[in-house]
C-alpha atoms as a PDB file:
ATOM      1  CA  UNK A   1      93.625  90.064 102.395  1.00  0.00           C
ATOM      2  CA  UNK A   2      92.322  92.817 104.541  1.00  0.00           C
ATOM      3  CA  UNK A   3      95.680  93.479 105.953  1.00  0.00           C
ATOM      4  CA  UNK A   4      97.377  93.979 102.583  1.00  0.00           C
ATOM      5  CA  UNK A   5      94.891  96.367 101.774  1.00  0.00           C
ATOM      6  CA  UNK A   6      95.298  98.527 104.616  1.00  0.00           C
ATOM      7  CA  UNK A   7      99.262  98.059 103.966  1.00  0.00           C
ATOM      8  CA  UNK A   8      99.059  99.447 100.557  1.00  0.00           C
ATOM      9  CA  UNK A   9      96.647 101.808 100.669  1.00  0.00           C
ATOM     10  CA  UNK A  10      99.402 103.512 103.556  1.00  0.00           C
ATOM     11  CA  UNK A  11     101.654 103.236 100.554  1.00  0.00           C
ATOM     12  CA  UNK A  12     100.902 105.234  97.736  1.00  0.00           C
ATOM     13  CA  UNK A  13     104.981 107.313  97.693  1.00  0.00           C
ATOM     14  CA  UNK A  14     105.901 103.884  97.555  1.00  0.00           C
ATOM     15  CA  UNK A  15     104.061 102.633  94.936  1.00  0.00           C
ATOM     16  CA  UNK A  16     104.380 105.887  92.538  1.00  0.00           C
ATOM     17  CA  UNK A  17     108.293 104.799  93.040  1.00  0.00           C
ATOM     18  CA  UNK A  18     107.640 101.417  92.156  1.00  0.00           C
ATOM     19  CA  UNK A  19     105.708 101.800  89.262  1.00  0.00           C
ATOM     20  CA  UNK A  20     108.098 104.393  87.681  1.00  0.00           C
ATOM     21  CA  UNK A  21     111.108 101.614  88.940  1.00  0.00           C
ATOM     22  CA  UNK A  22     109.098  99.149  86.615  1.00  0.00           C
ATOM     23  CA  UNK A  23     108.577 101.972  83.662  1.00  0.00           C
ATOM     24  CA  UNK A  24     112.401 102.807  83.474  1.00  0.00           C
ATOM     25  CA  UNK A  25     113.573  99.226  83.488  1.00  0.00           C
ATOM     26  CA  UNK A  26     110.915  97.702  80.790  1.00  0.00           C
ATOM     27  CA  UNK A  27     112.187 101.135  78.642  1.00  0.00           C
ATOM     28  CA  UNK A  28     115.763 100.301  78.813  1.00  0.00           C
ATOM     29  CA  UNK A  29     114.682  96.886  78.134  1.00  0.00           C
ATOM     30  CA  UNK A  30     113.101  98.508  74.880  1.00  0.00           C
ATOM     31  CA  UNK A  31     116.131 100.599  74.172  1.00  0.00           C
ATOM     32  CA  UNK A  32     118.115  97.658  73.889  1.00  0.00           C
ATOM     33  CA  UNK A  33     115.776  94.996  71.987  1.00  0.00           C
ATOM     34  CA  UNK A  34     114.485  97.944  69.470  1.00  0.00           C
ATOM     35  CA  UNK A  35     118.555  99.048  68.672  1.00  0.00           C
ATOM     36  CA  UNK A  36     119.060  95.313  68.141  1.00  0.00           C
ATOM     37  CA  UNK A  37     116.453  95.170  66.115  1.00  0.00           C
ATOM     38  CA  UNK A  38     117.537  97.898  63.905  1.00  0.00           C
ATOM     39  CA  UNK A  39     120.932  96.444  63.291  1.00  0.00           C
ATOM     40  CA  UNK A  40     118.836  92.994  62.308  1.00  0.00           C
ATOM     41  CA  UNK A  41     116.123  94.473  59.961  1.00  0.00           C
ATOM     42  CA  UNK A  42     116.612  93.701  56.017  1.00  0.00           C
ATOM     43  CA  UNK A  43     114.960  97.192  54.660  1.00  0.00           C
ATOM     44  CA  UNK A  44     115.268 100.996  54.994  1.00  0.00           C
ATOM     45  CA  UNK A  45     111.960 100.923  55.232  1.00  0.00           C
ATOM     46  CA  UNK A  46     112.088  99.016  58.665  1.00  0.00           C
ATOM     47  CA  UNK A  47     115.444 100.539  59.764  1.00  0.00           C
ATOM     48  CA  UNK A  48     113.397 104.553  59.250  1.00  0.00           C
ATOM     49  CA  UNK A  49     110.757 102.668  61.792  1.00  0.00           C
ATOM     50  CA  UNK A  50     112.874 101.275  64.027  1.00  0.00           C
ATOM     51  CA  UNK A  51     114.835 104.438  64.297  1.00  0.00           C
ATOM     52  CA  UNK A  52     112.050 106.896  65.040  1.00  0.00           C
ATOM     53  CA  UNK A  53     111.070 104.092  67.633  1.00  0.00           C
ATOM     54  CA  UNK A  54     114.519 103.849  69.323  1.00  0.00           C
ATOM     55  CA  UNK A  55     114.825 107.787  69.652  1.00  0.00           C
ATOM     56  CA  UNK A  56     111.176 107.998  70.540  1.00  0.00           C
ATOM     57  CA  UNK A  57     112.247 105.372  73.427  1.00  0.00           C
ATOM     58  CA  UNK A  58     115.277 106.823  74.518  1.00  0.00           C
ATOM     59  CA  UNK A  59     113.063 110.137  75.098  1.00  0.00           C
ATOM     60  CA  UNK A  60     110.623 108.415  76.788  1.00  0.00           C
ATOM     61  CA  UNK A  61     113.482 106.940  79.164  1.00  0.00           C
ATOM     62  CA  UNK A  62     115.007 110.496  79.781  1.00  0.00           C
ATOM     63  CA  UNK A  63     111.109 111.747  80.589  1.00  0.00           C
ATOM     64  CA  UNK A  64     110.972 108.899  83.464  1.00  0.00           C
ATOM     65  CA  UNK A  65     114.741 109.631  85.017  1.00  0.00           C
ATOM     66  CA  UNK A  66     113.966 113.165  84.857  1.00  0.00           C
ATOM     67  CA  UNK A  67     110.582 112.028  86.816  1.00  0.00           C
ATOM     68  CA  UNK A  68     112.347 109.747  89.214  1.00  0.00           C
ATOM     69  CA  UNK A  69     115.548 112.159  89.911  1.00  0.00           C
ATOM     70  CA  UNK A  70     112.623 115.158  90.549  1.00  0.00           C
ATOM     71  CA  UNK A  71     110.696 112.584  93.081  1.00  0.00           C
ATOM     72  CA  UNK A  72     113.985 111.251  94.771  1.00  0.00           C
ATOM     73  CA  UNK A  73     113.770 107.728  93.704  1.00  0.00           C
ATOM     74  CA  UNK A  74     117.031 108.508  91.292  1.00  0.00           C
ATOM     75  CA  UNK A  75     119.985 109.091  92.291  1.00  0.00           C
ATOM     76  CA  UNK A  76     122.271 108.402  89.072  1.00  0.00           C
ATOM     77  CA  UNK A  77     125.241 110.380  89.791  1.00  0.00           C
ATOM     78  CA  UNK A  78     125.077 109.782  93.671  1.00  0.00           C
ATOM     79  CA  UNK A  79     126.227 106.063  93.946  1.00  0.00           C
ATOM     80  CA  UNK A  80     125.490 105.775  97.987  1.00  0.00           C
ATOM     81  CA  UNK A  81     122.549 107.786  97.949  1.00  0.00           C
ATOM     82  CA  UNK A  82     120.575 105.409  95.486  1.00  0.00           C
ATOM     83  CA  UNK A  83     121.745 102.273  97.419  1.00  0.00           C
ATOM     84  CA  UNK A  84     120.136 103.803 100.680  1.00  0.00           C
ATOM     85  CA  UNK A  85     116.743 104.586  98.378  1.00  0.00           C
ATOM     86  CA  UNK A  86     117.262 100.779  96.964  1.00  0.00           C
ATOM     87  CA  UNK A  87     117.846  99.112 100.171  1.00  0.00           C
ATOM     88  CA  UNK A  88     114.887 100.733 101.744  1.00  0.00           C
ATOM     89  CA  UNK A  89     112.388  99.487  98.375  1.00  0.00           C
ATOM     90  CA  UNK A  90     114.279  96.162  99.065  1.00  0.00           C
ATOM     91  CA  UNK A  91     113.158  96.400 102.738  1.00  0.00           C
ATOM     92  CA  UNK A  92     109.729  97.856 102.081  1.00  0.00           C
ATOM     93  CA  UNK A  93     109.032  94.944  99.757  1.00  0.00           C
ATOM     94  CA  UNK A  94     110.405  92.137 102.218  1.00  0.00           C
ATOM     95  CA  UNK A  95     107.694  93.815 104.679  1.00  0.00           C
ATOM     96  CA  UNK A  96     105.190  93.994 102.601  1.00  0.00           C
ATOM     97  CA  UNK A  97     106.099  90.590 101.516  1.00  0.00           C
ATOM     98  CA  UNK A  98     105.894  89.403 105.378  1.00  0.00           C
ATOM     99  CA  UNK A  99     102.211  91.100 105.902  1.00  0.00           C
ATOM    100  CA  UNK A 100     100.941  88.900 103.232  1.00  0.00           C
ATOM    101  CA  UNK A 101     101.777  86.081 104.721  1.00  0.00           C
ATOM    102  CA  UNK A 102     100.581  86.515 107.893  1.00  0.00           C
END
């Protein structure tokens, strides 16, 4: 336990990347469920909700890219650069991943 500890502590970069990685996919996840929802719900009442909740979304969305791009954990318009930053979370978490273990 001690080890992971010491191995996260070493990683804070890393773990500001991860937890904005997490905050950008659960909001795309809410883009998507909350403009479903809208084209589902039965009253304008609802829909005027809904709405002010899917714009209020997408803005939060374009608040965390903005974040991410800034920090250099983005790289939407630079297709090779973000696989480099994505191989090297995808490495970072198999070693992390081994230091637990052992």
């Amino acid at each position: 336990m001690m080890g992971l500890l010491k191995n996260l502590m070493g990683m804070k970069g890393m773990t500001d990347q991860v937890i904005a990685t997490d905050f950008l996919i659960s909001t795309k996840s809410g883009v998507i469920n909350t403009a479903l929802a809208l084209t589902e719900s039965a009253t304008p009442e609802l829909r005027a909700e809904l709405e002010r909740q899917l714009f209020q979304t997408i803005d939060t969305h374009d608040a965390i890219s903005n974040y991410m791009i800034a920090k250099g954990y983005y790289h939407p318009q630079e297709l090779r650069e973000q696989l480099s930053v994505d191989l090297q979370t995808a490495k970072t978490a198999i070693d992390l991943s081994d230091s637990i273990e052992h």
